[in-house]
C-alpha atoms as a PDB file:
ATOM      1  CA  UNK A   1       0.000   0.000   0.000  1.00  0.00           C
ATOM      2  CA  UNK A   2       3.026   2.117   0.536  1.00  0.00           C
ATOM      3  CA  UNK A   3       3.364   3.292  -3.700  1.00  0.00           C
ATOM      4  CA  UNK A   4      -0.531   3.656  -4.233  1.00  0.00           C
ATOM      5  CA  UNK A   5      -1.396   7.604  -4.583  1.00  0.00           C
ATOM      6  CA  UNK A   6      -3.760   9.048  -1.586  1.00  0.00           C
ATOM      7  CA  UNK A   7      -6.420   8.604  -3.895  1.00  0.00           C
ATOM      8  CA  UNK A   8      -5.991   5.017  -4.281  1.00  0.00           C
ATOM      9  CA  UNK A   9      -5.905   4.812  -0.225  1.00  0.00           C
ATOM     10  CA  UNK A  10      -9.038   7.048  -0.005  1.00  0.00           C
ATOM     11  CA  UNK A  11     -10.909   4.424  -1.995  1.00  0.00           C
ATOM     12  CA  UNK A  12      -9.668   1.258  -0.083  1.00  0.00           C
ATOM     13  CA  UNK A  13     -10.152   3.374   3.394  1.00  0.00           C
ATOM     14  CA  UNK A  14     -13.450   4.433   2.664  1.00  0.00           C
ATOM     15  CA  UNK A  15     -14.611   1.110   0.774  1.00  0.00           C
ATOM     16  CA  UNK A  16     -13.478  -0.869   4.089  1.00  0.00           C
ATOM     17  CA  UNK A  17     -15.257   1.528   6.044  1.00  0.00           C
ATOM     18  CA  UNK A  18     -18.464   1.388   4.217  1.00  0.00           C
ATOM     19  CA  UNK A  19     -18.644  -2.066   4.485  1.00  0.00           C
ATOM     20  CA  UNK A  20     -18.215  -2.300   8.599  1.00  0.00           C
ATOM     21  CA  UNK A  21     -20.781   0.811   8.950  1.00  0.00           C
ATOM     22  CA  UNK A  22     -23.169  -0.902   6.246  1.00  0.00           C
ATOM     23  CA  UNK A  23     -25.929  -0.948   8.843  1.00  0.00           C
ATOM     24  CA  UNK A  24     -26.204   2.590   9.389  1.00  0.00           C
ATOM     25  CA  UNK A  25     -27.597   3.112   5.127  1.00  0.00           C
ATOM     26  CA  UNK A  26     -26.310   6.804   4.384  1.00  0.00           C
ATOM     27  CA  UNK A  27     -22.471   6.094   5.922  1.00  0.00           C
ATOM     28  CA  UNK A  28     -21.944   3.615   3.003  1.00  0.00           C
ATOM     29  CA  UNK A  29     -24.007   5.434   0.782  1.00  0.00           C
ATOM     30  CA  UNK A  30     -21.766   8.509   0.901  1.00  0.00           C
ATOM     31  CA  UNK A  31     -18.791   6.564   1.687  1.00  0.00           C
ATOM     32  CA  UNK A  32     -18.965   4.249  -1.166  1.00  0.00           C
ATOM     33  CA  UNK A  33     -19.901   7.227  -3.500  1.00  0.00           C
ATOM     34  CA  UNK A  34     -16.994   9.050  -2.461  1.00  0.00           C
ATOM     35  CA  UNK A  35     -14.446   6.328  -2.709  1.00  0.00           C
ATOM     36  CA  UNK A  36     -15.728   4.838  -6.609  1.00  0.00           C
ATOM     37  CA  UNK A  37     -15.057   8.660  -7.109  1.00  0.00           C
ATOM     38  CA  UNK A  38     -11.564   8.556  -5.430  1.00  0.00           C
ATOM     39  CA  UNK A  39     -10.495   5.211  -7.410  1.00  0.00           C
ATOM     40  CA  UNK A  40     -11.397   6.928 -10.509  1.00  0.00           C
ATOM     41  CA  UNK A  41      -9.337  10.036  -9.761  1.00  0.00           C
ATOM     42  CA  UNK A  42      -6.186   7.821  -8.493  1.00  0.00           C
ATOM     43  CA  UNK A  43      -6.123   6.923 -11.971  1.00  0.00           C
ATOM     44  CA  UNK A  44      -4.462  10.863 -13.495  1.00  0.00           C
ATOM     45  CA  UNK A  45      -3.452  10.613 -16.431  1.00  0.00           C
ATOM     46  CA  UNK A  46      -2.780   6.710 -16.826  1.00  0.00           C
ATOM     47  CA  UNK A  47      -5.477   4.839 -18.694  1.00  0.00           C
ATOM     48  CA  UNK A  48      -5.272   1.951 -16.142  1.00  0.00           C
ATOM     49  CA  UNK A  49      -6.494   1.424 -12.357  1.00  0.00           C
ATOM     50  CA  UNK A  50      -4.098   0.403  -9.439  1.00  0.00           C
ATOM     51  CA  UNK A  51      -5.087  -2.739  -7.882  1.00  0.00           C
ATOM     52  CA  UNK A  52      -5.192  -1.330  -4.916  1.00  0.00           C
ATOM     53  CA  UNK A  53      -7.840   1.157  -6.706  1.00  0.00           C
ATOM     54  CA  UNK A  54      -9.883  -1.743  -8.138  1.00  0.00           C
ATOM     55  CA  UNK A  55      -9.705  -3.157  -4.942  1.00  0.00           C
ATOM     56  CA  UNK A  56     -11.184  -0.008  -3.333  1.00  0.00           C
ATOM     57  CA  UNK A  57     -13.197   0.507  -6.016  1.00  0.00           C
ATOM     58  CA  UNK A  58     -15.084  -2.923  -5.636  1.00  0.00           C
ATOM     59  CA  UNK A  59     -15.572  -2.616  -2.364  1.00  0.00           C
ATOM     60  CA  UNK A  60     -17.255   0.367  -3.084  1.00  0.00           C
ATOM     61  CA  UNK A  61     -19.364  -0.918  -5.872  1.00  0.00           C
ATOM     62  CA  UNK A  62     -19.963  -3.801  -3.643  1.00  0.00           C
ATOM     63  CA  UNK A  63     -21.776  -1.892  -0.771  1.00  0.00           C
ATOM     64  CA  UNK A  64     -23.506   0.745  -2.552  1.00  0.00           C
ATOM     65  CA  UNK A  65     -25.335  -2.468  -4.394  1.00  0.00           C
ATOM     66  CA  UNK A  66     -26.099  -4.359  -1.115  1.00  0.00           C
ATOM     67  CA  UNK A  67     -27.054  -1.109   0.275  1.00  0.00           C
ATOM     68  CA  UNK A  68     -29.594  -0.303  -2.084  1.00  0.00           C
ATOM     69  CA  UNK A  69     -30.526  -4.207  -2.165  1.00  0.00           C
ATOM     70  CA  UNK A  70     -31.102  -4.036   1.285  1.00  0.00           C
ATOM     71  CA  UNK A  71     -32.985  -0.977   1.705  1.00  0.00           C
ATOM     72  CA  UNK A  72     -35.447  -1.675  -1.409  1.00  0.00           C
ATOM     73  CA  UNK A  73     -36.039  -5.142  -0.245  1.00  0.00           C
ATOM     74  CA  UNK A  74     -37.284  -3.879   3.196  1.00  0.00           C
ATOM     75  CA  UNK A  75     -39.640  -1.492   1.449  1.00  0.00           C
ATOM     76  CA  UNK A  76     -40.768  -4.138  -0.380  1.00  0.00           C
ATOM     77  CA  UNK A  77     -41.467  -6.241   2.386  1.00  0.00           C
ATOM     78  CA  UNK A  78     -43.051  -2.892   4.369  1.00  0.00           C
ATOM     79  CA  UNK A  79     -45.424  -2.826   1.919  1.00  0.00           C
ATOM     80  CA  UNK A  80     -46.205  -6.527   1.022  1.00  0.00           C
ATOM     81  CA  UNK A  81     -46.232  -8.419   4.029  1.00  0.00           C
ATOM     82  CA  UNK A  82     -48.866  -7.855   6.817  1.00  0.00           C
ATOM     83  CA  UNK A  83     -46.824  -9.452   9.707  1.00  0.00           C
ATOM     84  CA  UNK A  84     -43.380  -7.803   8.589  1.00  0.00           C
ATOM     85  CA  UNK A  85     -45.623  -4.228   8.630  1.00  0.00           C
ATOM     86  CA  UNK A  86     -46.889  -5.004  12.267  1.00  0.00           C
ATOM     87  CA  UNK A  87     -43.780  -5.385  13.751  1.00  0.00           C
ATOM     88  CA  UNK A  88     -42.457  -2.454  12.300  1.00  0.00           C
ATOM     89  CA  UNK A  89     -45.032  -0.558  13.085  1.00  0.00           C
ATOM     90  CA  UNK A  90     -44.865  -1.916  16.715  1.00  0.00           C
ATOM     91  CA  UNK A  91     -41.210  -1.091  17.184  1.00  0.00           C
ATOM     92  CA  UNK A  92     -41.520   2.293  15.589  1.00  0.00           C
ATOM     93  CA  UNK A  93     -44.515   2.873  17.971  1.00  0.00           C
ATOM     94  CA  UNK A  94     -42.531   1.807  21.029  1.00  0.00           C
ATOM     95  CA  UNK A  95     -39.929   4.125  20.194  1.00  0.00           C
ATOM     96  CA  UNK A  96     -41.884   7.321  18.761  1.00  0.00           C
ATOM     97  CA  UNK A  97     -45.403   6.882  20.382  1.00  0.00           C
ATOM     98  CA  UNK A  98     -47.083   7.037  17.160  1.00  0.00           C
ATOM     99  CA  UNK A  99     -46.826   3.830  14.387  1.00  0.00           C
ATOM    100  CA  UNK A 100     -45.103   4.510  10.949  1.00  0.00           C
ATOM    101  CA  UNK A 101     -47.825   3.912   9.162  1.00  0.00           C
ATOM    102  CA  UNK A 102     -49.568   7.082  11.370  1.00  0.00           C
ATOM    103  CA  UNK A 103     -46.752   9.283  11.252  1.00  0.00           C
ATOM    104  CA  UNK A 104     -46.954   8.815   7.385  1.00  0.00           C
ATOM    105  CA  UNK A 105     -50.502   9.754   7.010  1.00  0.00           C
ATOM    106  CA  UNK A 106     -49.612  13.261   9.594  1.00  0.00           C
ATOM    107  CA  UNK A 107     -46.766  13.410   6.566  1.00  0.00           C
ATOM    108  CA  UNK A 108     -49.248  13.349   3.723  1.00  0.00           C
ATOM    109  CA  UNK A 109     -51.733  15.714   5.794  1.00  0.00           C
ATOM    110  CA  UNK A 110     -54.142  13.018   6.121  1.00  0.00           C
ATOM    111  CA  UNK A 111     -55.046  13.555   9.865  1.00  0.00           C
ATOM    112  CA  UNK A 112     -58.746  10.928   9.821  1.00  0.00           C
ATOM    113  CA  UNK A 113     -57.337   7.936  11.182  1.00  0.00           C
ATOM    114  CA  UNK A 114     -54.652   9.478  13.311  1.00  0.00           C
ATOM    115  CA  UNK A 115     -54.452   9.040  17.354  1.00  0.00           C
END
């Protein structure tokens, strides 16, 4: 690691910590953004990657697409499966006071079925 540019670091750095904060959803989000933009700028003027860049850079890749995976899936399931969308609403209750699905209708100004 000692002859890749700081770019090339950036990109493994960030990439490795994207993947041990991928729990938190934005830190990777950003993180992974930032270091596929890094990789590409280690590059200057040479028309090839270091590996240590394509190693950053696919870690990267890697997180932003289980990320996103992640995240849509549990929409998916919000919205698809009964059970899934009680317990969510029962932990977000627990926490806020109000259920998800309430605090989205306050969102939308639909205030009928609210408390």
């Amino acid at each position: 690691m000692q002859n890749l540019n700081k770019f090339a670091k950036l990109s493994i750095i960030f990439g490795i910590i994207s993947i041990l904060l991928y729990n938190t959803v934005v830190i990777p989000l950003v993180l992974g953004g930032l270091g596929l933009i890094f990789a590409e700028l280690s590059k200057g003027e040479d028309k090839k990657m270091s590996l240590g860049a394509m190693f950053g850079s696919s870690m990267c890749a890697m997180i932003l697409v289980v990320t996103v995976g992640m995240g849509s899936y549990s929409v998916y399931k919000f919205q698809t499966d009964p059970e899934y969308r009680a317990r969510v609403n029962a932990a977000y209750e627990e926490v806020y006071g109000v259920t998800l699905d309430e605090q989205m209708n306050m969102i939308k100004g639909d205030t009928t079925d609210n408390l």
